[in-house]
C-alpha atoms as a PDB file:
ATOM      1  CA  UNK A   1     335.085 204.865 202.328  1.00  0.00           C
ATOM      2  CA  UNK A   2     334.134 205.079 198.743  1.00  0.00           C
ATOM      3  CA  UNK A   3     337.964 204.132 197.637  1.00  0.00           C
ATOM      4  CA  UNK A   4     338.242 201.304 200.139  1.00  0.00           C
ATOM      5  CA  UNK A   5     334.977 199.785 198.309  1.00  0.00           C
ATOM      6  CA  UNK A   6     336.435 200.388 195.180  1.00  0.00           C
ATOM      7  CA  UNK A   7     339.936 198.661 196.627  1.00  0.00           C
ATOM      8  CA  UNK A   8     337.443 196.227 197.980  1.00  0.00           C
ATOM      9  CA  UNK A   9     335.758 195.580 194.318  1.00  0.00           C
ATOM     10  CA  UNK A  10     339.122 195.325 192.673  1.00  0.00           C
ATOM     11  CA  UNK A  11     340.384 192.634 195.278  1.00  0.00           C
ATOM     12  CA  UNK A  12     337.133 190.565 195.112  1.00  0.00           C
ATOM     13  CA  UNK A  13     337.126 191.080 191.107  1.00  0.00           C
ATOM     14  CA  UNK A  14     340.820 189.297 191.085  1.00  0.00           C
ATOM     15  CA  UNK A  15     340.541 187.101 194.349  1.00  0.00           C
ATOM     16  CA  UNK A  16     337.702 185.305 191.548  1.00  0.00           C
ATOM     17  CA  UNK A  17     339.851 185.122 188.431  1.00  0.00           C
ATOM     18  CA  UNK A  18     342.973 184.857 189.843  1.00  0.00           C
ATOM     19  CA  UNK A  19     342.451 180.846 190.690  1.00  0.00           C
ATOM     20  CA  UNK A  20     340.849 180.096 186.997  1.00  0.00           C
ATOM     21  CA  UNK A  21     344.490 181.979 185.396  1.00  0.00           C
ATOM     22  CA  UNK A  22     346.891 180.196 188.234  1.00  0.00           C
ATOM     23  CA  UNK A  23     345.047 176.334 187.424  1.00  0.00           C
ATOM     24  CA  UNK A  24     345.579 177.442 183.833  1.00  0.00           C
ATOM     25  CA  UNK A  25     348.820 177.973 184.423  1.00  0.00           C
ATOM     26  CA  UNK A  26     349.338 174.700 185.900  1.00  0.00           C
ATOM     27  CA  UNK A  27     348.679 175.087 189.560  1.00  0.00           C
ATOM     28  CA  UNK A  28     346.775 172.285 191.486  1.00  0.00           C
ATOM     29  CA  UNK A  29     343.616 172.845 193.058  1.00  0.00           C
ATOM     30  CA  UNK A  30     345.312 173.989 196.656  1.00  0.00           C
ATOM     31  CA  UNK A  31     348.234 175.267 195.288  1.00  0.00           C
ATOM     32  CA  UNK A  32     346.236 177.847 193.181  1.00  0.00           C
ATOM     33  CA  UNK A  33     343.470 178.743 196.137  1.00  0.00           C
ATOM     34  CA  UNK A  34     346.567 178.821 198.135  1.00  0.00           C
ATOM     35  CA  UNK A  35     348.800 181.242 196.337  1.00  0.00           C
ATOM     36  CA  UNK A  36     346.084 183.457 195.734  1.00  0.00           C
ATOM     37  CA  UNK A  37     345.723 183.937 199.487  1.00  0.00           C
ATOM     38  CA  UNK A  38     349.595 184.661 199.858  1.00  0.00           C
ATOM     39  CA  UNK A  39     349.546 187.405 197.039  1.00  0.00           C
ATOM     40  CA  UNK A  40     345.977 188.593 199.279  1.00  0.00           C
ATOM     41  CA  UNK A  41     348.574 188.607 202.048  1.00  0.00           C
ATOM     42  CA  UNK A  42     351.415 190.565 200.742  1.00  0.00           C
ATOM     43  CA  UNK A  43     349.322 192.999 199.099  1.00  0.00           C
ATOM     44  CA  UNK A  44     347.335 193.428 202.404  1.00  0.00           C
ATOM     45  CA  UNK A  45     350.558 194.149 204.149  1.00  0.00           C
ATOM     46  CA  UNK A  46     351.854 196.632 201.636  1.00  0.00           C
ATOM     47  CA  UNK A  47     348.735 198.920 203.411  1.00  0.00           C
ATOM     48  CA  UNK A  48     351.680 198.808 206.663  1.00  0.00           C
ATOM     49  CA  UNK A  49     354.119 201.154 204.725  1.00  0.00           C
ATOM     50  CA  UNK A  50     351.425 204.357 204.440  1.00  0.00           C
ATOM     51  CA  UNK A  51     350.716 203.841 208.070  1.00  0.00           C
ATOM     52  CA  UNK A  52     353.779 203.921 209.293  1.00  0.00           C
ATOM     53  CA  UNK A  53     354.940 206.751 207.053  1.00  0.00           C
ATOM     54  CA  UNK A  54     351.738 208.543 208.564  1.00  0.00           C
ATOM     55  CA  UNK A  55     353.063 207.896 211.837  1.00  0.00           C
ATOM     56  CA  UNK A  56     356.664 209.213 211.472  1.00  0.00           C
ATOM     57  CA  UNK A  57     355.754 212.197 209.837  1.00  0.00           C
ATOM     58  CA  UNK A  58     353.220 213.478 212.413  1.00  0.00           C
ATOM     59  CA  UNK A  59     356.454 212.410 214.852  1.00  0.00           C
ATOM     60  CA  UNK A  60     358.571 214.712 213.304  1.00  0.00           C
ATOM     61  CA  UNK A  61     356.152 217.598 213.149  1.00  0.00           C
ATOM     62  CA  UNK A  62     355.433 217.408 217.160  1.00  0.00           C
ATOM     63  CA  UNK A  63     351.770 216.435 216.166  1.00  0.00           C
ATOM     64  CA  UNK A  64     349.821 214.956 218.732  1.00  0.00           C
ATOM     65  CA  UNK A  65     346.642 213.019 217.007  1.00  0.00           C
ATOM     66  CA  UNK A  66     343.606 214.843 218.731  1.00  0.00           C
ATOM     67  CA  UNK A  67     340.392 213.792 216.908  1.00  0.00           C
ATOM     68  CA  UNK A  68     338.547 215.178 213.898  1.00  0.00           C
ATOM     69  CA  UNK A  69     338.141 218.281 213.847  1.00  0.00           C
ATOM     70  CA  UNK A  70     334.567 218.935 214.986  1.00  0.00           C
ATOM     71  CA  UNK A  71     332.037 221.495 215.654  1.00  0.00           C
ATOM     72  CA  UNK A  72     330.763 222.000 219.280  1.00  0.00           C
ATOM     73  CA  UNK A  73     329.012 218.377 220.692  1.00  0.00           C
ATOM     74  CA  UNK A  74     325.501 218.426 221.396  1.00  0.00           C
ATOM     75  CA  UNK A  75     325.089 219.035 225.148  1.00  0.00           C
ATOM     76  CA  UNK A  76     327.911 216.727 225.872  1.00  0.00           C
ATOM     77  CA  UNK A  77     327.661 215.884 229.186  1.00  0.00           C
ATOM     78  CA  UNK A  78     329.433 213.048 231.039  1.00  0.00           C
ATOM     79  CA  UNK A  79     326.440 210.736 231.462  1.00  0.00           C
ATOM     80  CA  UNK A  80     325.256 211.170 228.250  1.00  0.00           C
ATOM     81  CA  UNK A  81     329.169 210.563 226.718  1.00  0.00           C
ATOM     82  CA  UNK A  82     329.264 207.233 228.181  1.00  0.00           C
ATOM     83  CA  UNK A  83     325.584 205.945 226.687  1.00  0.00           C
ATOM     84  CA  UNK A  84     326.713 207.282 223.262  1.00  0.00           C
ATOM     85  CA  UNK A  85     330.354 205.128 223.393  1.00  0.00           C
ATOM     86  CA  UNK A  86     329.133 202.364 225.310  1.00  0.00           C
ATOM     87  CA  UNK A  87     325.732 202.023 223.174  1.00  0.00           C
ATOM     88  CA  UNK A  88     328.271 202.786 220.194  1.00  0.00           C
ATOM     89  CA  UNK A  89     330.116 199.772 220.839  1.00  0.00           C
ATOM     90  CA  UNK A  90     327.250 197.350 221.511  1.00  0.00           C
ATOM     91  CA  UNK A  91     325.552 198.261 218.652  1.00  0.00           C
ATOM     92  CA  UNK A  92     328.911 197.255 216.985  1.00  0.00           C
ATOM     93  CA  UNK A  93     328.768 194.025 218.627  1.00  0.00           C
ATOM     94  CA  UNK A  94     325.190 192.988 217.817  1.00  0.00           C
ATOM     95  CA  UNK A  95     325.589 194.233 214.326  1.00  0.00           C
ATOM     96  CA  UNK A  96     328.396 192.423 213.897  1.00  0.00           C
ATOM     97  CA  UNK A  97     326.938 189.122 215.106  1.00  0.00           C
ATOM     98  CA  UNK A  98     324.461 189.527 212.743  1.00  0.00           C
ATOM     99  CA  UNK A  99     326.776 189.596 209.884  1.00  0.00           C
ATOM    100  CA  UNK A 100     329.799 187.608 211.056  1.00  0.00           C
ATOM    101  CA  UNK A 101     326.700 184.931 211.206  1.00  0.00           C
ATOM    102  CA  UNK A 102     326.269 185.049 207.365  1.00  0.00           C
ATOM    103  CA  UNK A 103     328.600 187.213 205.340  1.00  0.00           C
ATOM    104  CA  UNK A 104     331.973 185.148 205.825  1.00  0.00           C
ATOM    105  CA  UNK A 105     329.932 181.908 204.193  1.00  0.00           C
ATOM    106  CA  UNK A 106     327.715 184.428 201.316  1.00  0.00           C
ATOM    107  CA  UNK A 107     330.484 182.856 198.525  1.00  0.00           C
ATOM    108  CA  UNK A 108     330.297 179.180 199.716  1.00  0.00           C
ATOM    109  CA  UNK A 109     326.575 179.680 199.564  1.00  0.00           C
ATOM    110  CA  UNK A 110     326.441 181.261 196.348  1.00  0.00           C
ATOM    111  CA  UNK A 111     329.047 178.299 194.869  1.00  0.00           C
ATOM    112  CA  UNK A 112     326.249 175.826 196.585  1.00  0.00           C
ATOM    113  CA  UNK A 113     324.030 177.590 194.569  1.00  0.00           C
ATOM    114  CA  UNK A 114     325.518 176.883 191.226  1.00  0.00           C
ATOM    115  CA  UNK A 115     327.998 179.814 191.031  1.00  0.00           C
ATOM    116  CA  UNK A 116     331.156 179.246 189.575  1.00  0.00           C
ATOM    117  CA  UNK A 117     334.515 180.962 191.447  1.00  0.00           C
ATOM    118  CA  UNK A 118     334.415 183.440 188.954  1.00  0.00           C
ATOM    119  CA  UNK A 119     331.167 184.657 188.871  1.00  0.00           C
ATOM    120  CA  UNK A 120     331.453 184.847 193.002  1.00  0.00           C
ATOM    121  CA  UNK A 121     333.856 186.862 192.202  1.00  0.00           C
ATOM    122  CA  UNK A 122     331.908 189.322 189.591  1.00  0.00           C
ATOM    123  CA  UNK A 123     328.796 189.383 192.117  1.00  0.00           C
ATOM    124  CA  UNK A 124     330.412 190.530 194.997  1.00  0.00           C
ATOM    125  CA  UNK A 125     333.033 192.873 193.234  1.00  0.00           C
ATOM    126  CA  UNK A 126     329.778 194.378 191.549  1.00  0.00           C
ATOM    127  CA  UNK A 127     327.990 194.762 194.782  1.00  0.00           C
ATOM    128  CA  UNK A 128     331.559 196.546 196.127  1.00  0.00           C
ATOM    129  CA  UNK A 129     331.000 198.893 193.357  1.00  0.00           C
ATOM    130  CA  UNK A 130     327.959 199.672 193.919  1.00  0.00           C
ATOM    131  CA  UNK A 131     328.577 200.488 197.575  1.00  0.00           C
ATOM    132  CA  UNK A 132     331.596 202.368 196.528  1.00  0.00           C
ATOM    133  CA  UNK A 133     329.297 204.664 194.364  1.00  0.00           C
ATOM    134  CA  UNK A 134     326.560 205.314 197.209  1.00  0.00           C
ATOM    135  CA  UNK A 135     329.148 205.699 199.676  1.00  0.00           C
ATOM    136  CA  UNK A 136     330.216 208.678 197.701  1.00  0.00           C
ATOM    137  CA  UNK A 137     326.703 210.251 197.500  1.00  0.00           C
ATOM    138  CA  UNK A 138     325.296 208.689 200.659  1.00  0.00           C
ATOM    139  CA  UNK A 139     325.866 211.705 202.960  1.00  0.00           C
ATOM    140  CA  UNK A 140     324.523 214.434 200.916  1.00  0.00           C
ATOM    141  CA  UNK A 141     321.376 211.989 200.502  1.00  0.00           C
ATOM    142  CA  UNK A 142     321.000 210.929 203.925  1.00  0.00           C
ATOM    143  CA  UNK A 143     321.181 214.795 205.293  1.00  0.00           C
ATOM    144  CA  UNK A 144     318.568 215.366 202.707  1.00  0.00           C
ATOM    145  CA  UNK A 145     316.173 212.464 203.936  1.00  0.00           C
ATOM    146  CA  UNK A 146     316.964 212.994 207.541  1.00  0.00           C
ATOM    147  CA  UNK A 147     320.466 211.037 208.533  1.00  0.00           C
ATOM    148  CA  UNK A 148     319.783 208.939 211.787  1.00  0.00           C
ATOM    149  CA  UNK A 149     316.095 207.911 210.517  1.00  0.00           C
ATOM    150  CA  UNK A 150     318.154 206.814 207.478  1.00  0.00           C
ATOM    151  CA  UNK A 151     321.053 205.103 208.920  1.00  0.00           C
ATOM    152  CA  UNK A 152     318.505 203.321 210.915  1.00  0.00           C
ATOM    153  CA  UNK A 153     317.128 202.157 207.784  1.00  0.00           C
ATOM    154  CA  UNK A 154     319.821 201.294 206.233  1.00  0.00           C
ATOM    155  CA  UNK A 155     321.271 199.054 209.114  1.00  0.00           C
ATOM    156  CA  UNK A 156     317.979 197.273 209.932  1.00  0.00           C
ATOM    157  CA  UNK A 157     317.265 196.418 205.789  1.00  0.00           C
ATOM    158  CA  UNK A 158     319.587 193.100 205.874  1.00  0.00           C
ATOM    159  CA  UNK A 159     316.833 191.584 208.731  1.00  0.00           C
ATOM    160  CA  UNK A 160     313.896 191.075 206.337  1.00  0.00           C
ATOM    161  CA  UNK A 161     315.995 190.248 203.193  1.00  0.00           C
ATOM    162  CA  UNK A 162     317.646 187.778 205.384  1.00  0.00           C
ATOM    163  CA  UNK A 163     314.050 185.937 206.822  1.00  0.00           C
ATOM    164  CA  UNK A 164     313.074 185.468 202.939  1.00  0.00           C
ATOM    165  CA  UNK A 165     316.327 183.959 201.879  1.00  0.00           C
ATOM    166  CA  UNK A 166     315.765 181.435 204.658  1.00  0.00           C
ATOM    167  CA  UNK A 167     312.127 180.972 203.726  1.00  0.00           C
ATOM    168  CA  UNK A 168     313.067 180.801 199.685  1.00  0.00           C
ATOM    169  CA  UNK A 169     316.700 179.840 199.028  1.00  0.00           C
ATOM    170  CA  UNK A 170     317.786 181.383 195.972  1.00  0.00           C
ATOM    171  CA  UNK A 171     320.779 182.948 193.898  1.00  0.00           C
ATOM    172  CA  UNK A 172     319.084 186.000 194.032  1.00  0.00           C
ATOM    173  CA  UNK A 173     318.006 186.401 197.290  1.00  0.00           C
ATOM    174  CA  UNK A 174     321.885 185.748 198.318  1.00  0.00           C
ATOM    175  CA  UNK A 175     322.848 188.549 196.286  1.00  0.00           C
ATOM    176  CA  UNK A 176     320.124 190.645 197.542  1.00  0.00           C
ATOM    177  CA  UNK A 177     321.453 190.108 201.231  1.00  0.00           C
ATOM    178  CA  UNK A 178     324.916 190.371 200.307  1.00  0.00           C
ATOM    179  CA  UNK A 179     323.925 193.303 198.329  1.00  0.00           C
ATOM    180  CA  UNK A 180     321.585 195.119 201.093  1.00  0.00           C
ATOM    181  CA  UNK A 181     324.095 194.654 204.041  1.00  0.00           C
ATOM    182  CA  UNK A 182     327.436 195.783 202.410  1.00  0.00           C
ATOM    183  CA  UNK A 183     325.993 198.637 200.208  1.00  0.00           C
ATOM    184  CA  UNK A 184     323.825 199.597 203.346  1.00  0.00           C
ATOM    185  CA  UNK A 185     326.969 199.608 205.952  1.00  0.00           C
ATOM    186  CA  UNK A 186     328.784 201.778 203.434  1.00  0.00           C
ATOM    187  CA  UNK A 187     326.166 204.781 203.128  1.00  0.00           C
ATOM    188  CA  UNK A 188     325.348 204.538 206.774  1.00  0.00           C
ATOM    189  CA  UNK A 189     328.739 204.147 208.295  1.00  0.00           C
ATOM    190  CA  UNK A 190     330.623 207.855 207.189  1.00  0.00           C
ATOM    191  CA  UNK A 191     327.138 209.446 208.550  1.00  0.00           C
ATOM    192  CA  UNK A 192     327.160 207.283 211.797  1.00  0.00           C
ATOM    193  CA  UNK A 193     331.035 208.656 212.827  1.00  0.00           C
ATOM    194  CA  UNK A 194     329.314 211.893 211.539  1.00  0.00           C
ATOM    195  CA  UNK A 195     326.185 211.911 214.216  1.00  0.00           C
ATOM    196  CA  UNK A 196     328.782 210.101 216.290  1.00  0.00           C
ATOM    197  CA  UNK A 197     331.118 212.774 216.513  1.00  0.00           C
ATOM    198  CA  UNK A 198     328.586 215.694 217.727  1.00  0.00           C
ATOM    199  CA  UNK A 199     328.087 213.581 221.070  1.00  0.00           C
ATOM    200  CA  UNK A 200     331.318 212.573 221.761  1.00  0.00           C
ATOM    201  CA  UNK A 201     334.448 215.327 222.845  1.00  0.00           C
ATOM    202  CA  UNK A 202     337.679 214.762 220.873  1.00  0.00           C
ATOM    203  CA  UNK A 203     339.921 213.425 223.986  1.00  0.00           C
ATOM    204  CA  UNK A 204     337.539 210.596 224.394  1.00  0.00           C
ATOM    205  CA  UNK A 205     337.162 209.523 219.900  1.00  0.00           C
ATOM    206  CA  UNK A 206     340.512 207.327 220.247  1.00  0.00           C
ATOM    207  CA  UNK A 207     339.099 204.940 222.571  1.00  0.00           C
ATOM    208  CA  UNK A 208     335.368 205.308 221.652  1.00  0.00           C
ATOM    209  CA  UNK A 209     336.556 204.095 217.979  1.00  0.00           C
ATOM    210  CA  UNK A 210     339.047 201.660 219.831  1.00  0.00           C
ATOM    211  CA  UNK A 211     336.243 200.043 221.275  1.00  0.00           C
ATOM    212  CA  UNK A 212     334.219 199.793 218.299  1.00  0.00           C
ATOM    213  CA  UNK A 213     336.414 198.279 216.400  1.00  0.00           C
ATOM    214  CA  UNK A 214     337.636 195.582 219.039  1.00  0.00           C
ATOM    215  CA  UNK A 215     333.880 194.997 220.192  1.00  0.00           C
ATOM    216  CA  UNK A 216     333.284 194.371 216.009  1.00  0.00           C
ATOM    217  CA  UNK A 217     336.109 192.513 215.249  1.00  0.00           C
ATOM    218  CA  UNK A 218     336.192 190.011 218.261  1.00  0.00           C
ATOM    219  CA  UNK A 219     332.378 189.946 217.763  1.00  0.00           C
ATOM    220  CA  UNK A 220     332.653 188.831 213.918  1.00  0.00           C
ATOM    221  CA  UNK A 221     335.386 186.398 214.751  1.00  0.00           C
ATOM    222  CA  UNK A 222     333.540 184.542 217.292  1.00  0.00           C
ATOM    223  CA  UNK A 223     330.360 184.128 215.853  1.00  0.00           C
ATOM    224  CA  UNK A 224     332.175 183.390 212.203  1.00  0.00           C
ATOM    225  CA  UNK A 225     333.290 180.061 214.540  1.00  0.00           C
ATOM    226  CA  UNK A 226     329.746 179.177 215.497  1.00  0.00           C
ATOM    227  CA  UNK A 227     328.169 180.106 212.248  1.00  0.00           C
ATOM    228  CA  UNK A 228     330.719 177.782 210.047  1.00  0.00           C
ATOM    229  CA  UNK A 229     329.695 174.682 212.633  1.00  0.00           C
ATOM    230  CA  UNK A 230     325.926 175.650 212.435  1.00  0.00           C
ATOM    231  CA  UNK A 231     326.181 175.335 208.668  1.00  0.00           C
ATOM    232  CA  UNK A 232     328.046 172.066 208.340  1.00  0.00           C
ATOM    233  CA  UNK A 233     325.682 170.443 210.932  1.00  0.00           C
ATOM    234  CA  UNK A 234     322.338 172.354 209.850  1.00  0.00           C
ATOM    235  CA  UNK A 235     322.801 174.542 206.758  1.00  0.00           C
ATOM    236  CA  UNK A 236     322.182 177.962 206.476  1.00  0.00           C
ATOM    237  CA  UNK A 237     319.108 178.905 208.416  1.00  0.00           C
ATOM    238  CA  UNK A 238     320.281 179.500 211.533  1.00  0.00           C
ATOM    239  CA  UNK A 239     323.020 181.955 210.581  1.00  0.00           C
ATOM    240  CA  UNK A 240     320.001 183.752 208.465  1.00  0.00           C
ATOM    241  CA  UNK A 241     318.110 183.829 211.680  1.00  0.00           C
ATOM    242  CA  UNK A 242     320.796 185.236 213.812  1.00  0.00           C
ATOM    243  CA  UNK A 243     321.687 187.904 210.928  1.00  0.00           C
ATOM    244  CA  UNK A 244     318.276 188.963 211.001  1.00  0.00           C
ATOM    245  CA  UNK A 245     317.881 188.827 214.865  1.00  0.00           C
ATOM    246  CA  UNK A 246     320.962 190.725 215.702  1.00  0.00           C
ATOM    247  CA  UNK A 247     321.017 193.086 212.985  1.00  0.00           C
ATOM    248  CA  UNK A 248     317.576 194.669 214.595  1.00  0.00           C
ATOM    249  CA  UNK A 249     318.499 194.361 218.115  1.00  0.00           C
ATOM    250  CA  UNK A 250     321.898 196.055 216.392  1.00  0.00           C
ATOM    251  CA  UNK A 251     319.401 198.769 215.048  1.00  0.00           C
ATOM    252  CA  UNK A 252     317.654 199.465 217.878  1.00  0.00           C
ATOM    253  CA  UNK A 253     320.902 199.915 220.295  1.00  0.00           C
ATOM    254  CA  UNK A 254     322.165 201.705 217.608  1.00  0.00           C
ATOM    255  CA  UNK A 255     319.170 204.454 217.902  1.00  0.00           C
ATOM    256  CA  UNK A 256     319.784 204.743 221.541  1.00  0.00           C
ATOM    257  CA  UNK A 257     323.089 205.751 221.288  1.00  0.00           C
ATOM    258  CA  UNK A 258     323.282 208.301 218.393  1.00  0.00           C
ATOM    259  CA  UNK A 259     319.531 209.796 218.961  1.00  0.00           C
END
């Protein structure tokens, strides 16, 4: 997690100077947002090639993927196997309609703000670092200070920032909430799979993290849809409210399922 924030920092960092050097350069205005995308694009599917290399060597050593390797699960009974994956992935899905709601929009915001493309850029490659750095440290920390009290803290932090960025609009308050939520869902995700793992058995991880992931993504991408027509038509209150709403309904499913 740590080196995907710090992949995630160094993307962010260029994906903001990038534009400046193409227009320089003598790109148009689209041409330049445009062919920064495309290199996004190719570089993104570059990450293909490891994954598929992955997958043909475990072929040819007769591996069967079967799970982390984990410790014995806390009384792991049926019943209480299917609240921890199905509580699992609705806490994904709340959570992530609380930040598909904001988090897509934080750099038109923060360019409505008076940020230039470039400082955008800086602020959220700076906040990547920081998570990056946390990530690293978050799960001897969190053990220390108790991880699922933690985690809950983490996850739930984004609500409150959110509410005062809606009651006092500012370039700082964006970057708190930007800041909060992504730094926050990197220390508190690693421990998460952690507690995660100690309820669920290994046959049933592939398709409790399958449904995570699905019930996040599809989650994100449909309320990304409402959020963007919200904001044209309203401005940016309402996706602060739902960020703030769903995040600690998020929080409190989230409890249920890992406690």
């Amino acid at each position: 997690f740590a080196l995907q924030n710090v992949a995630i920092t160094v993307g962010t960092f260029a994906g903001g100077v990038l534009p400046a050097l193409l227009l320089r350069a003598g790109f148009g205005n689209v041409a330049r947002n445009r062919t920064s995308l495309l290199i996004g694009v190719a570089i993104s599917a570059l990450g293909l090639l490891p994954l598929l290399l992955i997958a043909q060597r475990s072929r040819r050593a007769g591996h069967e993927p079967t799970g982390a390797l984990l410790g014995p699960q806390l009384n792991a009974t049926p019943r209480r196997v299917r609240r921890a994956v199905w509580g699992f992935a609705g806490a994904a899905v709340l959570l992530s309609i609380g930040a598909g709601a904001f988090i897509p929009f934080v750099n038109v915001y923060l360019v409505r703000l008076g940020a230039s493309e470039s400082a955008v850029g800086t602020i959220l490659a700076l906040t990547g670092a920081a998570g990056a750095i946390l990530s690293l440290v978050a799960p001897a920390l969190l053990n220390r200070l108790g991880s699922l009290p933690s985690v809950l803290v983490l996850r739930v932090l984004p609500a409150p920032v959110g509410l005062l960025l809606a009651l006092f609009p500012s370039l700082g308050l964006v970057v708190g909430t930007q800041a909060v939520r992504g730094i926050g869902a990197s220390m508190a995700w690693p421990v998460e799979m952690t507690i995660f793992n100690k309820r669920v058995p290994a046959h049933a991880m592939a398709s409790a993290f399958g449904l995570r992931i699905a019930a996040w993504n599809f989650s994100w991408a449909a309320t990304s849809i409402i959020a963007g027509e919200l904001i044209i038509h309203g401005g940016y209150n309402a996706p602060l409210y739902i960020l703030a709403v769903f995040t600690t309904l998020g929080t409190g499913l989230l409890w249920y399922a890992l406690r």
